[in-house]
Protein backbone atom coordinates (compact mmCIF):
# COMPACT_ATOMS: atom_id res chain seq x y z
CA UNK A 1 59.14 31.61 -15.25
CA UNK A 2 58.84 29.02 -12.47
CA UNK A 3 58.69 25.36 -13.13
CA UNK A 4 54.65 25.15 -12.53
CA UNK A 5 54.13 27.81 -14.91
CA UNK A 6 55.90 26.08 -17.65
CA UNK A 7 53.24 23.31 -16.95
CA UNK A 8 50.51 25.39 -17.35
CA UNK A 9 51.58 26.06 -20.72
CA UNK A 10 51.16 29.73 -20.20
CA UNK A 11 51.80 30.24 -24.07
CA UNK A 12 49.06 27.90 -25.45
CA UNK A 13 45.45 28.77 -25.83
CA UNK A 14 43.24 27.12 -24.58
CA UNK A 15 41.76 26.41 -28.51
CA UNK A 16 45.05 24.13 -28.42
CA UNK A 17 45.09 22.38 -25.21
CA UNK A 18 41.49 21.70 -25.41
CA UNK A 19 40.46 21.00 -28.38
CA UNK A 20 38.61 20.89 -30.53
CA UNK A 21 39.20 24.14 -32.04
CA UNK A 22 36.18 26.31 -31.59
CA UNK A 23 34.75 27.98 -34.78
CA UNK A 24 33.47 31.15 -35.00
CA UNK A 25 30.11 32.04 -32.77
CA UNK A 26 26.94 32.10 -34.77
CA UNK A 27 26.21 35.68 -35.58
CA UNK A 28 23.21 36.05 -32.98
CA UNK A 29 25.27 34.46 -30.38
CA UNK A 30 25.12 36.66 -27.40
CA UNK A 31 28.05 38.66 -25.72
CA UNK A 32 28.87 35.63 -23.27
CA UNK A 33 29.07 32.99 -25.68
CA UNK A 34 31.60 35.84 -27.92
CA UNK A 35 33.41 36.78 -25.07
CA UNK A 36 34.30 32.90 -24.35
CA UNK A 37 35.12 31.79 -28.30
CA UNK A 38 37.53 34.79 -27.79
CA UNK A 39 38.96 33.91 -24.69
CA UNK A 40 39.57 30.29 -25.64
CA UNK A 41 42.17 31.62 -28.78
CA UNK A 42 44.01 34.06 -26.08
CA UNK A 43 47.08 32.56 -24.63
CA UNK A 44 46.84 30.99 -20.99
CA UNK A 45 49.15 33.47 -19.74
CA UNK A 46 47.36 36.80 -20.70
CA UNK A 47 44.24 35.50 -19.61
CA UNK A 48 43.45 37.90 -16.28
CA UNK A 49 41.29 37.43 -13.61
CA UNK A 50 37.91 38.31 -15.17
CA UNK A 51 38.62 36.37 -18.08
CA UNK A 52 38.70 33.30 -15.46
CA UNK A 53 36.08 34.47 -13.27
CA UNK A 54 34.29 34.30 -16.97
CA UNK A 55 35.52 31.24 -17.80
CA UNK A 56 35.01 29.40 -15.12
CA UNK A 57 31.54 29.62 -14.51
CA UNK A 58 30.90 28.21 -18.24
CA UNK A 59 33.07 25.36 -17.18
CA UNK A 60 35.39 26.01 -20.45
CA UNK A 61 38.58 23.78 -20.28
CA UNK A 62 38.22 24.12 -17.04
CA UNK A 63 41.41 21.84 -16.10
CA UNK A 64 43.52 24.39 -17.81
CA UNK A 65 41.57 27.72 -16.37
CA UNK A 66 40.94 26.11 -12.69
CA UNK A 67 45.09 26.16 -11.56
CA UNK A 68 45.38 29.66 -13.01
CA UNK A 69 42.74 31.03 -10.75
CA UNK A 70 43.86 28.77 -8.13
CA UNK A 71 47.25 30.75 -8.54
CA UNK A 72 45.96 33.92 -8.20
CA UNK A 73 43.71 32.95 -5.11
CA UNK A 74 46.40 31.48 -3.11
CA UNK A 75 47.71 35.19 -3.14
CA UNK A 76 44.60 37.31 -2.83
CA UNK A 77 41.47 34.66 -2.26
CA UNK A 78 39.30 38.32 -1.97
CA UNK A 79 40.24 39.29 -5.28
CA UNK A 80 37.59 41.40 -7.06
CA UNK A 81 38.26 39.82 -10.81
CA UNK A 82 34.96 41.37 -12.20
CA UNK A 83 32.02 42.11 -10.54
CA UNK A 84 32.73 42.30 -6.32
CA UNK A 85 35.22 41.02 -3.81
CA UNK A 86 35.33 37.41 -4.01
CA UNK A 87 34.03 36.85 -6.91
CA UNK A 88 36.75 34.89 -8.45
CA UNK A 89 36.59 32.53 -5.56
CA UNK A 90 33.30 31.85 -5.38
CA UNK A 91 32.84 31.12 -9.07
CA UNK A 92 36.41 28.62 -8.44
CA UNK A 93 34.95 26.69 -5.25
CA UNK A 94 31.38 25.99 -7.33
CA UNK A 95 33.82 24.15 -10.26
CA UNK A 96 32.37 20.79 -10.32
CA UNK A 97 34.07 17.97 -8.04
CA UNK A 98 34.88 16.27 -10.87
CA UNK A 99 37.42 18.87 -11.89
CA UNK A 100 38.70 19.31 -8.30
CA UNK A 101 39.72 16.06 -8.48
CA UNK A 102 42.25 15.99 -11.07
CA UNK A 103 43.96 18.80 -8.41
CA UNK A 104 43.89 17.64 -4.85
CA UNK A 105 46.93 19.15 -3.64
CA UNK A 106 45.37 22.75 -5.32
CA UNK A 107 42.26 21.91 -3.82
CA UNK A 108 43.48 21.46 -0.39
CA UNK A 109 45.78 24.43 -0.38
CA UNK A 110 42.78 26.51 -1.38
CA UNK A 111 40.67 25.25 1.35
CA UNK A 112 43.21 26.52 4.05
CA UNK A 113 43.37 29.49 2.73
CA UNK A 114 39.54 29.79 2.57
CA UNK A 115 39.69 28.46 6.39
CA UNK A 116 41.62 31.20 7.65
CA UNK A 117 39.76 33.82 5.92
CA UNK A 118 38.36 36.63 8.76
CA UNK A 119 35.11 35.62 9.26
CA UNK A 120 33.84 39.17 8.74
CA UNK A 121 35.29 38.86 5.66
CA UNK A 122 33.58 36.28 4.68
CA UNK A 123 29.96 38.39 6.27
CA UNK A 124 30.97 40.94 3.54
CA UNK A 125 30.63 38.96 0.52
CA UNK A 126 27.27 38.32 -1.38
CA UNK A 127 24.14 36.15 0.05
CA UNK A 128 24.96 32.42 0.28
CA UNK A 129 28.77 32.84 -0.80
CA UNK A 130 29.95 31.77 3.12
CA UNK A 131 27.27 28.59 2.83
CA UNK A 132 29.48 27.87 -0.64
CA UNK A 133 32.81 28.32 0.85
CA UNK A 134 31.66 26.18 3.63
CA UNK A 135 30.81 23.76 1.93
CA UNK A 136 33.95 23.49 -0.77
CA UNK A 137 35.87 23.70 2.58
CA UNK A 138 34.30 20.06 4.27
CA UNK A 139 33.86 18.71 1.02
CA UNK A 140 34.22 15.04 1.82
CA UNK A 141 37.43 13.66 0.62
CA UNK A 142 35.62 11.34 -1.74
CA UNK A 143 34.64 14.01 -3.61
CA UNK A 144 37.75 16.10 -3.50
């Protein structure tokens, strides 16, 4: 295990590093809001790439969840965690500014890698995604 994964405390859950605990979900809650109150008592380091591409988008503990995708982005920013190529990244890049700032030196590595990225890549992925990468990618610094 590599020094930054120790930090990321890859064998707490995220109903421990974030708390407070979640209960149970109300028994009409729908699949989404089950899926997450599951997620969030699964340890950080089991947690795969659609269980951050559903994470993320709920904004659930998201300074925990945000470096692990970044991790796996830095590697493969095309990855197809659940639904199409890319769709990892492009629910990581909308994370709110706020968040991004607690990790500018993840932030900026990200947006190089996003930079370099074949721009018919980039054609490929769904309607609006390059507008969104463009604009995590010249995100002004006061809001990095």
């Amino acid at each position: 295990m590599s020094p930054v994964d120790h930090l990321l405390h890859l064998d707490r859950t995220l109903d421990e590093l974030d708390p407070p605990q979640w209960g149970p979900p109300a028994s009409d809650a729908t699949h989404l809001v089950r899926k997450v109150h599951e997620l969030r008592r699964v340890p950080l380091g089991e947690l795969g790439p659609a269980d951050l591409r559903t994470l993320i988008p709920q904004q659930v503990a998201l300074p925990y969840v945000l470096p692990l995708a970044v991790r796996l982005l830095l590697d493969e920013p095309l990855l197809d965690a659940c639904f199409y190529e890319g769709d990892l990244l492009l629910a990581t890049v909308k994370a709110p500014a706020s968040t991004w700032s607690l990790f500018p030196d993840l932030g900026a590595r990200l947006r190089t890698v996003i930079a370099a990225l074949p721009e018919a890549e980039i054609a490929g992925l769904p309607r609006g995604a390059a507008e969104d990468l463009a604009r995590f990618v010249a995100r002004p610094d006061s809001l990095r």
